[in-house]
N, C-alpha and C. Protein backbone atom coordinates (compact mmCIF):
# COMPACT_ATOMS: atom_id res chain seq x y z
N UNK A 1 -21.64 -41.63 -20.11
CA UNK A 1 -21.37 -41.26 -18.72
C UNK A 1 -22.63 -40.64 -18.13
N UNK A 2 -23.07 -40.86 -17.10
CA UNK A 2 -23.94 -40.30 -15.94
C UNK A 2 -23.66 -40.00 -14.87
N UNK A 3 -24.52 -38.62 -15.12
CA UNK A 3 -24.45 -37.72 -13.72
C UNK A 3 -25.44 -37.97 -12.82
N UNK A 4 -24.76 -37.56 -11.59
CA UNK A 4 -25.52 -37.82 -10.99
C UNK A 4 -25.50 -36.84 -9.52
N UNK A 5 -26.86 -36.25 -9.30
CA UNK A 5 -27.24 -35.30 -8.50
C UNK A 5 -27.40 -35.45 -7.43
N UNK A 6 -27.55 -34.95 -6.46
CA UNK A 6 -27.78 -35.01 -5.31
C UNK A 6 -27.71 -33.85 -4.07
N UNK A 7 -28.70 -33.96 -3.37
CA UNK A 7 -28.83 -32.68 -2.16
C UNK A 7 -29.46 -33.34 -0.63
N UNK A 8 -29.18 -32.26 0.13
CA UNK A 8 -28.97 -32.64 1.25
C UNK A 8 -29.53 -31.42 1.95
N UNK A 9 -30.59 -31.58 3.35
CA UNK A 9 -30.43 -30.08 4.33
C UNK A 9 -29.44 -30.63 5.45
N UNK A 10 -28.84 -29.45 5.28
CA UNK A 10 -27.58 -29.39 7.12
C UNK A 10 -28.76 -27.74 7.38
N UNK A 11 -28.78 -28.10 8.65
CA UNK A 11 -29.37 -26.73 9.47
C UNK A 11 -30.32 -26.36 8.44
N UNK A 12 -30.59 -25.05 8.44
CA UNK A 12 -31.84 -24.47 7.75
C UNK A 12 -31.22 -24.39 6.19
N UNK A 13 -30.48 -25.04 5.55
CA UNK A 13 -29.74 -24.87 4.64
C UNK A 13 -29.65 -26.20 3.52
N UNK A 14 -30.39 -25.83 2.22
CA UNK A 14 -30.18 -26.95 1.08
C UNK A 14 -29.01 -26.95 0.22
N UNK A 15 -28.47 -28.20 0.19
CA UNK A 15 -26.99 -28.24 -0.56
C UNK A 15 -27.79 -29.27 -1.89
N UNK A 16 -26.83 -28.81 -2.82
CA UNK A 16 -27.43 -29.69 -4.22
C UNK A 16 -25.83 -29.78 -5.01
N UNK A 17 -25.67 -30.67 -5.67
CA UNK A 17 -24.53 -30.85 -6.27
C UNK A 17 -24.72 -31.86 -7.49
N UNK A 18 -23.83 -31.62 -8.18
CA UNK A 18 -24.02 -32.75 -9.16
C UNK A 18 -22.50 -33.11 -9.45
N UNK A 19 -22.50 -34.47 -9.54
CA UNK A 19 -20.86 -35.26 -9.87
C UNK A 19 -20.82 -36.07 -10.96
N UNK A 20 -20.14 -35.83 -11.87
CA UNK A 20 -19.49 -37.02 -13.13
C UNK A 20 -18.44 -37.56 -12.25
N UNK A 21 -18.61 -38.71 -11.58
CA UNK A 21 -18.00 -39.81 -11.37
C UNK A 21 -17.33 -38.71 -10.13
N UNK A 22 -16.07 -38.08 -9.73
CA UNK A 22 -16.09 -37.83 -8.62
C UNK A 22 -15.57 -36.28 -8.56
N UNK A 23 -15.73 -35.86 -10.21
CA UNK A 23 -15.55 -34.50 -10.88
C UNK A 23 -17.21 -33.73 -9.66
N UNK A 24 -17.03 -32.96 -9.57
CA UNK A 24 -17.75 -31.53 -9.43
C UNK A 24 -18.55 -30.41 -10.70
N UNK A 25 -19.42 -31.34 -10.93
CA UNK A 25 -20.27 -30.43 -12.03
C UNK A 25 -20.87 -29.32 -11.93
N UNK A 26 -21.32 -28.74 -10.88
CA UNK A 26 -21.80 -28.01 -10.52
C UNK A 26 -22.15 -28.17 -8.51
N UNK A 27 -22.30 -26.79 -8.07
CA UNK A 27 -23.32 -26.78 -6.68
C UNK A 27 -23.64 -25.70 -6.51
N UNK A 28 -24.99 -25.51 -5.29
CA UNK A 28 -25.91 -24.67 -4.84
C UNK A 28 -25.89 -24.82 -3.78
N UNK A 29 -26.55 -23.38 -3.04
CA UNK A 29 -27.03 -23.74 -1.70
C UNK A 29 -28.22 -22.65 -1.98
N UNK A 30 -29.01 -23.36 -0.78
CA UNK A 30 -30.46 -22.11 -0.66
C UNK A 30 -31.22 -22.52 0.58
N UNK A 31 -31.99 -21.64 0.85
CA UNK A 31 -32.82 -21.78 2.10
C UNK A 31 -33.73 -22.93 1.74
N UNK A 32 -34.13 -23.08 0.55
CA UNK A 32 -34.87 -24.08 0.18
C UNK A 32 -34.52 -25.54 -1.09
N UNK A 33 -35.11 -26.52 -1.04
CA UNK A 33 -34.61 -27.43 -1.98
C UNK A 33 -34.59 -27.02 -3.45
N UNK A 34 -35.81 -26.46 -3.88
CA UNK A 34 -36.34 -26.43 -5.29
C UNK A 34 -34.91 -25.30 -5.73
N UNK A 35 -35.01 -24.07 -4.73
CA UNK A 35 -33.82 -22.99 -5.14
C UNK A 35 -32.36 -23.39 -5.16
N UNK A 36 -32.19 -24.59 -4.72
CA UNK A 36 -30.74 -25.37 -4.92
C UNK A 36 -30.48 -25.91 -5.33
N UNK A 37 -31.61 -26.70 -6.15
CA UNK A 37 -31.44 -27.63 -7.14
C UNK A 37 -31.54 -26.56 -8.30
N UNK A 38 -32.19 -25.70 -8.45
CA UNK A 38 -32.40 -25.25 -10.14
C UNK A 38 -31.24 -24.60 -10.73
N UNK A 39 -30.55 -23.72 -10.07
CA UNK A 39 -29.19 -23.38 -10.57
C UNK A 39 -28.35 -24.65 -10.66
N UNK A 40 -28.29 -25.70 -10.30
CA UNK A 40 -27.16 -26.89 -10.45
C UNK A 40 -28.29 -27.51 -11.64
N UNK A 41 -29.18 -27.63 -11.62
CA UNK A 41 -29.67 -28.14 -13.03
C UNK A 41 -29.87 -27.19 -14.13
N UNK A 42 -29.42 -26.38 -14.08
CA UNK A 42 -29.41 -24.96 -15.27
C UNK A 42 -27.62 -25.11 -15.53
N UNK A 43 -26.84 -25.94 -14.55
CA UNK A 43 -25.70 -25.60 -15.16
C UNK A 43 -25.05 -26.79 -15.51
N UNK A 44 -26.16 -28.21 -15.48
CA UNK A 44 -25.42 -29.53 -16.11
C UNK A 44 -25.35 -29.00 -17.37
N UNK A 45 -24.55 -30.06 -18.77
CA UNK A 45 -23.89 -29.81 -19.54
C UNK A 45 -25.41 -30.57 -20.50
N UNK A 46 -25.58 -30.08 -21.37
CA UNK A 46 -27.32 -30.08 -22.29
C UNK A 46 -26.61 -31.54 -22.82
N UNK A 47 -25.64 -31.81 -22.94
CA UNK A 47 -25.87 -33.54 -23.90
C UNK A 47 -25.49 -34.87 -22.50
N UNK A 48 -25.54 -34.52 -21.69
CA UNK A 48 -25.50 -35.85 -20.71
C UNK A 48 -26.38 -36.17 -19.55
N UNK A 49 -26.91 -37.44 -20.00
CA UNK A 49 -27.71 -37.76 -18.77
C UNK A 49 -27.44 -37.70 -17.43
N UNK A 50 -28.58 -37.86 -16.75
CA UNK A 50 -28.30 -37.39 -14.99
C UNK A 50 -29.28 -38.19 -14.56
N UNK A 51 -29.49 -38.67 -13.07
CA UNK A 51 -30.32 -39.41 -12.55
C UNK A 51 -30.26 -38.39 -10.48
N UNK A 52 -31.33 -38.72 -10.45
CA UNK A 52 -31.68 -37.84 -9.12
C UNK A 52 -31.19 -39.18 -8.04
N UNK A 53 -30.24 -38.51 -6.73
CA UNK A 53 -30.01 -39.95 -6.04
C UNK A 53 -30.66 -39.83 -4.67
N UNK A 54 -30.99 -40.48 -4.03
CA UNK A 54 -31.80 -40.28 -3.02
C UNK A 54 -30.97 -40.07 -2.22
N UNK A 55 -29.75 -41.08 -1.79
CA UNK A 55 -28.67 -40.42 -0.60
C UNK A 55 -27.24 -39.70 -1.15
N UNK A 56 -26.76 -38.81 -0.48
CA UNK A 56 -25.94 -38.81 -1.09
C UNK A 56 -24.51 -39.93 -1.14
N UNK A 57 -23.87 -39.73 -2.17
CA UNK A 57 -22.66 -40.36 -1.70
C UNK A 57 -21.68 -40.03 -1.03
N UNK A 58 -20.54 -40.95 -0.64
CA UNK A 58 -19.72 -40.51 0.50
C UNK A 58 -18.79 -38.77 0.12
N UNK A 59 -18.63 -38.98 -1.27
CA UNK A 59 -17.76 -37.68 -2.07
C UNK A 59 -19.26 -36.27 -2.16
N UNK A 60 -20.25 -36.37 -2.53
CA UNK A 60 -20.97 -35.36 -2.31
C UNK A 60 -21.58 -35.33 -0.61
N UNK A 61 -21.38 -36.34 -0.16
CA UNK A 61 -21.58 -36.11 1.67
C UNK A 61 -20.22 -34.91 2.03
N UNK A 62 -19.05 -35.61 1.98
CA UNK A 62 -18.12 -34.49 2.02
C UNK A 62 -17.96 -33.36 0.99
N UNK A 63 -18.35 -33.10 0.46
CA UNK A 63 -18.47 -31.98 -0.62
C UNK A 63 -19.34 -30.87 0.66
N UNK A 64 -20.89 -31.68 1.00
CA UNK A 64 -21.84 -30.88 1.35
C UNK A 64 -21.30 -30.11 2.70
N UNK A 65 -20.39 -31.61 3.06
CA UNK A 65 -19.95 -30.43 5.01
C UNK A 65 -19.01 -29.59 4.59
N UNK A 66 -18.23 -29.91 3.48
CA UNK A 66 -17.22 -28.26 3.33
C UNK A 66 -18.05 -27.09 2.91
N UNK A 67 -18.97 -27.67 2.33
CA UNK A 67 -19.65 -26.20 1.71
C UNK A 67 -20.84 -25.65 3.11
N UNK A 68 -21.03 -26.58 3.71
CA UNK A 68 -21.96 -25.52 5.04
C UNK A 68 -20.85 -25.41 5.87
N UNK A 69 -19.75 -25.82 6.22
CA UNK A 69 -18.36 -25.46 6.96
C UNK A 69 -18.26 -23.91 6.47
N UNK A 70 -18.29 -23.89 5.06
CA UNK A 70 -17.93 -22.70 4.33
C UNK A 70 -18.79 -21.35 4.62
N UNK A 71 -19.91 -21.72 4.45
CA UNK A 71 -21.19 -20.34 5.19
C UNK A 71 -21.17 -20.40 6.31
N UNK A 72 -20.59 -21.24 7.48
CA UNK A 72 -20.59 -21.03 8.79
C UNK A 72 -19.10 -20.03 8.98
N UNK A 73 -18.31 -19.87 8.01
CA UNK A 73 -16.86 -18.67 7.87
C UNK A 73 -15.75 -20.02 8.81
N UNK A 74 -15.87 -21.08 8.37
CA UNK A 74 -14.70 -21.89 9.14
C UNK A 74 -13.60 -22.14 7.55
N UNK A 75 -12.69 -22.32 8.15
CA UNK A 75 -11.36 -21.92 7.02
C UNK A 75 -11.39 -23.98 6.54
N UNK A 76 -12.11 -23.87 5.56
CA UNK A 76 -12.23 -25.18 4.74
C UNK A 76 -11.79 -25.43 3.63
N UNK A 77 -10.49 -26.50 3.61
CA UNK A 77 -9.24 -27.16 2.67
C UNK A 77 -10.22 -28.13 2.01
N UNK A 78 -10.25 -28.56 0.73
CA UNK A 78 -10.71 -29.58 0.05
C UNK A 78 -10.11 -29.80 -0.89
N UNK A 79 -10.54 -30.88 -1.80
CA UNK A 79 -9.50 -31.43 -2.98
C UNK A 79 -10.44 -32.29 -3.54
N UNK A 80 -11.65 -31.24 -3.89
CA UNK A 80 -12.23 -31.43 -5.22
C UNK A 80 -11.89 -31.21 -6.25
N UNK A 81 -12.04 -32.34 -7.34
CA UNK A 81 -12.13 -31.09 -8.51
C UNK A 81 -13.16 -30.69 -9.60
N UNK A 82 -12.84 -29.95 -10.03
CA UNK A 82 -13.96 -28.97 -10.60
C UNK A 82 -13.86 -29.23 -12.20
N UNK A 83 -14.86 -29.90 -12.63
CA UNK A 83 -15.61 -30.04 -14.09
C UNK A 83 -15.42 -28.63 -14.56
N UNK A 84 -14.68 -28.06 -14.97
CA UNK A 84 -14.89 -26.92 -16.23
C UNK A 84 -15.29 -27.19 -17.48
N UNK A 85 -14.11 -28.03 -18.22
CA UNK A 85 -14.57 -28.13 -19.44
C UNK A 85 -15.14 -27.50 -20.30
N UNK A 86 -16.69 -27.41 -20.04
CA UNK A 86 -17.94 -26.88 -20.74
C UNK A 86 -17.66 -25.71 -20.78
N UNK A 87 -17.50 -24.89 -20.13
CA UNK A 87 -17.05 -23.54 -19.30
C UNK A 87 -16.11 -22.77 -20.60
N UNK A 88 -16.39 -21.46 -20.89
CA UNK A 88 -15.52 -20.38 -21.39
C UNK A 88 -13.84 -20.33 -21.16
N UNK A 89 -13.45 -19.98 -21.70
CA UNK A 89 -11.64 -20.11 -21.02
C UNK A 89 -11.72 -18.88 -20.40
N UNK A 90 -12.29 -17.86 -20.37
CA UNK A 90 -12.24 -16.20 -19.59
C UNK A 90 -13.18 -16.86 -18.10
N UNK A 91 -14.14 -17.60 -18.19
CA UNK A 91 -15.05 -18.03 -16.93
C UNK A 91 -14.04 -18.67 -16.54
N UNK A 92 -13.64 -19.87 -17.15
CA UNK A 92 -12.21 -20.71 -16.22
C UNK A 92 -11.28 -20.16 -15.67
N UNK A 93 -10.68 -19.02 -15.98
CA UNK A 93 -9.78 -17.97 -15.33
C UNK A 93 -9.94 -17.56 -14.38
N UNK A 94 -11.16 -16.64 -14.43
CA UNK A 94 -11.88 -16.26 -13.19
C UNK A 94 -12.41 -17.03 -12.04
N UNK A 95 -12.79 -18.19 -12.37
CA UNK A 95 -12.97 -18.96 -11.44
C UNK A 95 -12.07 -19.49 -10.73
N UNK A 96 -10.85 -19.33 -11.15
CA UNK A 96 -9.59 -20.26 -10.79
C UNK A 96 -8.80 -19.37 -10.15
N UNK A 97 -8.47 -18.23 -10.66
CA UNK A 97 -8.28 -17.13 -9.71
C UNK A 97 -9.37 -16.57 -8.40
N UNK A 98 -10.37 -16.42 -8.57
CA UNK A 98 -11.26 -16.59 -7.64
C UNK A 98 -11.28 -17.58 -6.49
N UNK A 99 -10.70 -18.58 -6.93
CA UNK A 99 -10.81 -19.79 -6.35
C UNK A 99 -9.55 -19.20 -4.65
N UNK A 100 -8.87 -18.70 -5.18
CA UNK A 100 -7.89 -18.56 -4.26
C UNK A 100 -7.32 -17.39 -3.38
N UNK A 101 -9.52 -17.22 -3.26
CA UNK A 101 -8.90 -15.67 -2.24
C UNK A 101 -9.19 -16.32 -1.03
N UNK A 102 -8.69 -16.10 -0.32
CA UNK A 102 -8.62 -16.94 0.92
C UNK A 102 -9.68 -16.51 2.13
N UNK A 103 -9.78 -17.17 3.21
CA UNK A 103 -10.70 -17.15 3.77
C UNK A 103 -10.65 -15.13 4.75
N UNK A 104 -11.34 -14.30 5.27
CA UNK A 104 -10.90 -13.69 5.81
C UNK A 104 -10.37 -12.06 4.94
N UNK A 105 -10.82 -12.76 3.62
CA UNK A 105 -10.25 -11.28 2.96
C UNK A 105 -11.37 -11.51 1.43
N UNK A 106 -11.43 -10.00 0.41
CA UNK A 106 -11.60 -9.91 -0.51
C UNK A 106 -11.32 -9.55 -1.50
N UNK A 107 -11.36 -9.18 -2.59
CA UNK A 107 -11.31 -8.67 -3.66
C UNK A 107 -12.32 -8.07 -4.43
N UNK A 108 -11.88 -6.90 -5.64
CA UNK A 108 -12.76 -6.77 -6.28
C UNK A 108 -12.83 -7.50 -7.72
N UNK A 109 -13.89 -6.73 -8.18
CA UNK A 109 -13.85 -7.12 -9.52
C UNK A 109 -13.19 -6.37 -10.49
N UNK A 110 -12.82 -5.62 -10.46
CA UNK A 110 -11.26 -4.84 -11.13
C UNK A 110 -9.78 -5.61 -11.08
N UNK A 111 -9.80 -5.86 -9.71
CA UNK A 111 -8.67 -6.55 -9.22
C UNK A 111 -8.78 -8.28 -10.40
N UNK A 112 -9.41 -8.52 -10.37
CA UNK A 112 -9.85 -9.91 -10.49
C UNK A 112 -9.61 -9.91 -12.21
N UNK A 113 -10.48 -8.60 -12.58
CA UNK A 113 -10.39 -8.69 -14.34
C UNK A 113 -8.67 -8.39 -14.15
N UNK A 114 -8.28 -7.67 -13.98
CA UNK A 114 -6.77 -7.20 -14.09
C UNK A 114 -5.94 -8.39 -14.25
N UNK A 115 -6.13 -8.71 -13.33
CA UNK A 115 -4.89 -10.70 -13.04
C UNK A 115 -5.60 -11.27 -14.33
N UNK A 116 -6.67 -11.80 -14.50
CA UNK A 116 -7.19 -12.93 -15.87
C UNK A 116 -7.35 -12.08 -16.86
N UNK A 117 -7.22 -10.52 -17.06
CA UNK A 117 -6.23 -10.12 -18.65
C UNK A 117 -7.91 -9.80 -19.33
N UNK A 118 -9.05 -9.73 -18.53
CA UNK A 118 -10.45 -9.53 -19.26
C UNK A 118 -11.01 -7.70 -18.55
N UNK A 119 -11.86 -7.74 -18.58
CA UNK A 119 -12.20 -6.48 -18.37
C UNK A 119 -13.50 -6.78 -17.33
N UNK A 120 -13.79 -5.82 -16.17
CA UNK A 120 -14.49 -5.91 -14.84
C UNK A 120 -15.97 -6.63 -15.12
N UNK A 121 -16.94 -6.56 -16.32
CA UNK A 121 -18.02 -6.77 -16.48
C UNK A 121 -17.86 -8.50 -16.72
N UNK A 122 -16.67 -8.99 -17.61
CA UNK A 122 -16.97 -9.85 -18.33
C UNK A 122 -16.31 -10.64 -16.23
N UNK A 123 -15.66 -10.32 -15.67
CA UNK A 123 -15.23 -10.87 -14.18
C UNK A 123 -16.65 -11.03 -13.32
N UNK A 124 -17.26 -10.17 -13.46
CA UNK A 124 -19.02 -9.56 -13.17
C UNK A 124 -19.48 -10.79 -13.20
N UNK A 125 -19.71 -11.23 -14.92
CA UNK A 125 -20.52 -12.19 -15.44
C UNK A 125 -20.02 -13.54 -14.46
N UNK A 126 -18.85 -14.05 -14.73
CA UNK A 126 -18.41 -14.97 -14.11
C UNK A 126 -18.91 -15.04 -12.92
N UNK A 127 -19.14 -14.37 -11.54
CA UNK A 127 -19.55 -14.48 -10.67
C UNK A 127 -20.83 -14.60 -10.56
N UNK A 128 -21.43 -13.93 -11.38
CA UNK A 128 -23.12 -13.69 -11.49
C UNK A 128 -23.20 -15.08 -11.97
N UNK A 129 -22.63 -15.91 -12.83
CA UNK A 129 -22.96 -17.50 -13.28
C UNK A 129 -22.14 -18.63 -12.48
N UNK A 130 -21.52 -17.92 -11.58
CA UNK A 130 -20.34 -19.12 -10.55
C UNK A 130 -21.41 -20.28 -10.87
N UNK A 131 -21.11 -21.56 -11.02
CA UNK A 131 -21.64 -22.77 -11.22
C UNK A 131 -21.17 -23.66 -9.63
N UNK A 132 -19.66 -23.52 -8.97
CA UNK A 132 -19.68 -23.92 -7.95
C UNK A 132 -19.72 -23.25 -6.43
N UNK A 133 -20.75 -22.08 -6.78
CA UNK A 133 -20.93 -21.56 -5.12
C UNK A 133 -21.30 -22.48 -3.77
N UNK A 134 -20.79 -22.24 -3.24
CA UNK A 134 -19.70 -21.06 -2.74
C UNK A 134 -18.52 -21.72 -2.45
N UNK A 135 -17.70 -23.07 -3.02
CA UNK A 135 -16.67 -23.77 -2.99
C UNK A 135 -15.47 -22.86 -4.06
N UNK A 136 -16.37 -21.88 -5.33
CA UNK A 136 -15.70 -21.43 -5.88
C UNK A 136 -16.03 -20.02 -4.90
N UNK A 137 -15.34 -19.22 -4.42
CA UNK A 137 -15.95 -17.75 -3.27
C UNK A 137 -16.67 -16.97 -3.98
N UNK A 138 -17.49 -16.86 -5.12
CA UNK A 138 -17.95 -15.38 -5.60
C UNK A 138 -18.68 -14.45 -4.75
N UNK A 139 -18.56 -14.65 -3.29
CA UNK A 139 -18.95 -14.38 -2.01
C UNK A 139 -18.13 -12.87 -1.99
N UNK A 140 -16.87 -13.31 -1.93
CA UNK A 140 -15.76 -12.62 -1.85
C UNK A 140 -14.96 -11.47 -2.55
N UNK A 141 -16.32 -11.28 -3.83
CA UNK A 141 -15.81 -9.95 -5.05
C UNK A 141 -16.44 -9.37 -4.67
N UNK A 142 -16.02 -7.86 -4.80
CA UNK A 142 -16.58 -6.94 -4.05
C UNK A 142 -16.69 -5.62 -5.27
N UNK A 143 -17.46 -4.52 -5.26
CA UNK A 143 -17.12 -3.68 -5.69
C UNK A 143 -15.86 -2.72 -5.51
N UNK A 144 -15.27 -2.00 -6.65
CA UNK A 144 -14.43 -0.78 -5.92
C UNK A 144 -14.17 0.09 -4.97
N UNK A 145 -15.27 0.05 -4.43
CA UNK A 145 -15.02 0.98 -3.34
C UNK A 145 -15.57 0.23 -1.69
N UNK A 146 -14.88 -1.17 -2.28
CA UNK A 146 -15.19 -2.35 -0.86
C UNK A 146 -17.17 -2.36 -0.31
N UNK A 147 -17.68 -1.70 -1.66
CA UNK A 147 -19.12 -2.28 -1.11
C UNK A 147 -19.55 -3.58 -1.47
N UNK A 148 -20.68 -3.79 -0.72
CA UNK A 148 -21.53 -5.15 -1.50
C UNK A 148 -21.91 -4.64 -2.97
N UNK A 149 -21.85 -5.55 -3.62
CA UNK A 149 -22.47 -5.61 -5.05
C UNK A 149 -22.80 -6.69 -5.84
N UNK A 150 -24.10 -6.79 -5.78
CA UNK A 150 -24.74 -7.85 -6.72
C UNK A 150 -24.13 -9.67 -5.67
N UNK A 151 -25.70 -10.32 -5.55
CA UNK A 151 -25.12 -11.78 -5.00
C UNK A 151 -26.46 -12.60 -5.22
N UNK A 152 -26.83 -14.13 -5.82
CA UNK A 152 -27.75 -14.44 -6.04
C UNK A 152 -28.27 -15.01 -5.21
N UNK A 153 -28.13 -15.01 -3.67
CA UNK A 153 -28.61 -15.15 -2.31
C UNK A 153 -28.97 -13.83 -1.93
N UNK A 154 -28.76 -12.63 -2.56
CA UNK A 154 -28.94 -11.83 -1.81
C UNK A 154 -27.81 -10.49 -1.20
N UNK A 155 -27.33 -9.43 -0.71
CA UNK A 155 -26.59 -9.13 -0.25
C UNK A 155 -26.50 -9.30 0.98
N UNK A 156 -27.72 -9.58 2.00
CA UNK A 156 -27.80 -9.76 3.48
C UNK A 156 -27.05 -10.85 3.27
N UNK A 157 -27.09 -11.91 2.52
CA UNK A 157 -26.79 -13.19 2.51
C UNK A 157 -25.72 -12.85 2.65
N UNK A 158 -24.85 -12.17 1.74
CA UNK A 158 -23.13 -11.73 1.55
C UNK A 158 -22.70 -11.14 2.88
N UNK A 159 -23.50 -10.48 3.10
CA UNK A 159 -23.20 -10.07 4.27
C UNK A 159 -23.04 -10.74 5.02
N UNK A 160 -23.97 -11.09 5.29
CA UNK A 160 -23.82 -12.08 6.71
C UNK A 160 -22.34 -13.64 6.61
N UNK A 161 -22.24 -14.16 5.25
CA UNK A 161 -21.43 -14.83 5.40
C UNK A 161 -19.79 -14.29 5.97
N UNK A 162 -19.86 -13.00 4.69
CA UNK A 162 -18.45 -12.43 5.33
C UNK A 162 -18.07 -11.98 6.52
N UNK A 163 -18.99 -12.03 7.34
CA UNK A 163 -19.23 -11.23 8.41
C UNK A 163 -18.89 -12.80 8.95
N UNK A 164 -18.96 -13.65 9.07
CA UNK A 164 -18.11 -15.34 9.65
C UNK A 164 -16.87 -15.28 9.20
N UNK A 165 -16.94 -14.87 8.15
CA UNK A 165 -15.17 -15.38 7.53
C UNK A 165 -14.33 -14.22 8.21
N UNK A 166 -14.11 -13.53 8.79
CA UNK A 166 -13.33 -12.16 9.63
C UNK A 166 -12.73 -12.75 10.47
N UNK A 167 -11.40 -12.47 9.98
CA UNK A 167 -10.52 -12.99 10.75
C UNK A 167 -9.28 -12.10 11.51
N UNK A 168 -9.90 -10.62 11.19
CA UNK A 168 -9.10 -9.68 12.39
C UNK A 168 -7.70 -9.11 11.40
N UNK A 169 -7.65 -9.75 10.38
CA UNK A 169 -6.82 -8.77 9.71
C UNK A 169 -7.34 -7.14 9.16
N UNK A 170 -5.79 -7.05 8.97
CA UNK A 170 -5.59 -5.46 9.21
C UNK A 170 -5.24 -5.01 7.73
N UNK A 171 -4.05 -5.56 7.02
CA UNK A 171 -3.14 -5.48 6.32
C UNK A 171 -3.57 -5.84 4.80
N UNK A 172 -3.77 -5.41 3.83
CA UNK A 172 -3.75 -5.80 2.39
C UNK A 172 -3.34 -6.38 2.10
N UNK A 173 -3.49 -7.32 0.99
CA UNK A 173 -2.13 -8.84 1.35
C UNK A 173 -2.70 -9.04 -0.66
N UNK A 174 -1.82 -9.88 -0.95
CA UNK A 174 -1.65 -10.43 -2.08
C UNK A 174 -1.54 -11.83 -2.50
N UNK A 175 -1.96 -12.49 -3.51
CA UNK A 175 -1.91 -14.07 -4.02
C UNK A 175 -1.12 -13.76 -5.46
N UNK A 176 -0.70 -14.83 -5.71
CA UNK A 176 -0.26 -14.75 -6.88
C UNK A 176 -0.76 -15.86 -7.72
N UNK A 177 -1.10 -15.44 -9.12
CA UNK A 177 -1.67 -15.98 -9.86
C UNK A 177 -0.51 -16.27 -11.23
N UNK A 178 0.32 -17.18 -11.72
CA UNK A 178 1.19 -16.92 -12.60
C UNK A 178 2.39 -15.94 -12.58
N UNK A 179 1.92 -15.12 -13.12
CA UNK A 179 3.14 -13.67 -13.15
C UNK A 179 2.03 -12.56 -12.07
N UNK A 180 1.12 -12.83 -11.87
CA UNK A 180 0.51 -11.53 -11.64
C UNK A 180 0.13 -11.18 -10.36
N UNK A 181 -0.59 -10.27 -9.44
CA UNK A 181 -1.00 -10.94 -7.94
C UNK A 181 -1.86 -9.89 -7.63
N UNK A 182 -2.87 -10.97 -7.23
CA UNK A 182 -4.33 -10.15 -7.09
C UNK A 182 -4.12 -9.80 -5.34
N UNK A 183 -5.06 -8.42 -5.97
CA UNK A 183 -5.05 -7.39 -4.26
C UNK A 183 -5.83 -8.20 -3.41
N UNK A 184 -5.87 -8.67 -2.30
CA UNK A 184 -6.90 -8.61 -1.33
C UNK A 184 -6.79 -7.83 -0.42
N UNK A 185 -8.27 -7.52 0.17
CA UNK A 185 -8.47 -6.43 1.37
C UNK A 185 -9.13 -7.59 2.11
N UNK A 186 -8.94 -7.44 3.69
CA UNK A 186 -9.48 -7.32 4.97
C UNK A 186 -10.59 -7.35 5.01
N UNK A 187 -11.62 -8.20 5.31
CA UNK A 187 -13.42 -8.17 5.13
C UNK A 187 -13.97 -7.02 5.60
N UNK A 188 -12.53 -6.82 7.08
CA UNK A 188 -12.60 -5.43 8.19
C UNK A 188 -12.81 -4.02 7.48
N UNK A 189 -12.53 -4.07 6.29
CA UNK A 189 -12.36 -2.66 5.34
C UNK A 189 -13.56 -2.75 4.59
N UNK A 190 -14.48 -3.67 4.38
CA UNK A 190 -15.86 -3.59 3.65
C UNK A 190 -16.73 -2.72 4.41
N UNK A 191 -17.32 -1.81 2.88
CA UNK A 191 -18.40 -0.91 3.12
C UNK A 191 -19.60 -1.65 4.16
N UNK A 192 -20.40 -1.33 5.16
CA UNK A 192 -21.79 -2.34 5.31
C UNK A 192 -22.47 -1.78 4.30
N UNK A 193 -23.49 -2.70 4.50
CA UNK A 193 -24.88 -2.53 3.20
C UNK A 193 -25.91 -1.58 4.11
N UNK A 194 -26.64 -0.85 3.64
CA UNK A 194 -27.51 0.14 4.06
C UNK A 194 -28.64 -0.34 4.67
């Protein structure tokens, strides 16, 4: 089987992705090409070939407008799916719970270890290695006390995205994950960054 890569600029913005057939292996975004491609090629899988494609295809064309839909804070439905596999079963958790904080609100990383049954650092890690940012939100974990903490764009970057996704709620609200149901807060209740 071959993978196969591919990136794209929308606006001042590089999208990079890589697909096994119409799976989701990984994606990036960055101000620049080289910085969007290297995290999606640090997170193909070490025994399968890949080939660089010059256009994209029609499934990573739509991949790329949900994911700049997504940093512009517009509330974007898709029905990708996501290559784990390779992936830890504690990273698959987190990501999958992660997956479903919704647009307009956050969570922390307490909250997050609590629901997937691991402890806040190893929830940490997961975000610090998200493989599908920002389709998977690690945008959206926050520290305990609703500050920014830790983002590999940056915190202005965090900032500034969540600061699109605000959607005027007020209210603490909840998802449920299995038996369990992770807190979300209001973007409106985040610390700013200094």
């Amino acid at each position: 089987m071959m993978l196969r890569l591919y990136r794209k600029k929308i606006g001042e913005t590089w999208f990079a992705t890589a697909l096994n057939d119409k799976k989701v292996v990984a994606t990036n975004f960055a101000a620049n090409e080289k910085d969007a491609l290297q995290p999606v090629l640090k997170n193909l899988p070490y025994d399968m070939p890949f080939e660089t494609m010059d256009a994209p295809s029609a499934v990573a064309d739509e991949l790329f407008k949900a994911m700049s839909g997504m940093l512009e804070g517009k509330d974007v439905s898709f029905k990708f799916e996501l290559d784990m596999n390779r992936l830890p079963r504690a990273t698959r958790r987190v990501l999958e719970v992660m997956s479903l904080i919704p647009t307009g609100y956050v969570t922390t990383y307490g909250a997050l270890a609590k629901v997937v049954g691991t402890g806040p650092r190893v929830a940490g890690r997961a975000c610090a290695t998200n493989p599908f940012a920002p389709i998977v939100p690690c945008h959206r974990v926050v520290a305990s006390d609703l500050s920014l903490h830790g983002y590999g764009g940056g915190l202005k970057l965090k900032w500034k995205i969540l600061q699109k996704e605000k959607r005027g709620f007020k209210e603490v609200s909840k998802v449920k994950f299995g038996k369990k149901e992770l807190s979300l807060f209001p973007i409106s209740q985040l610390r700013s960054p200094r």
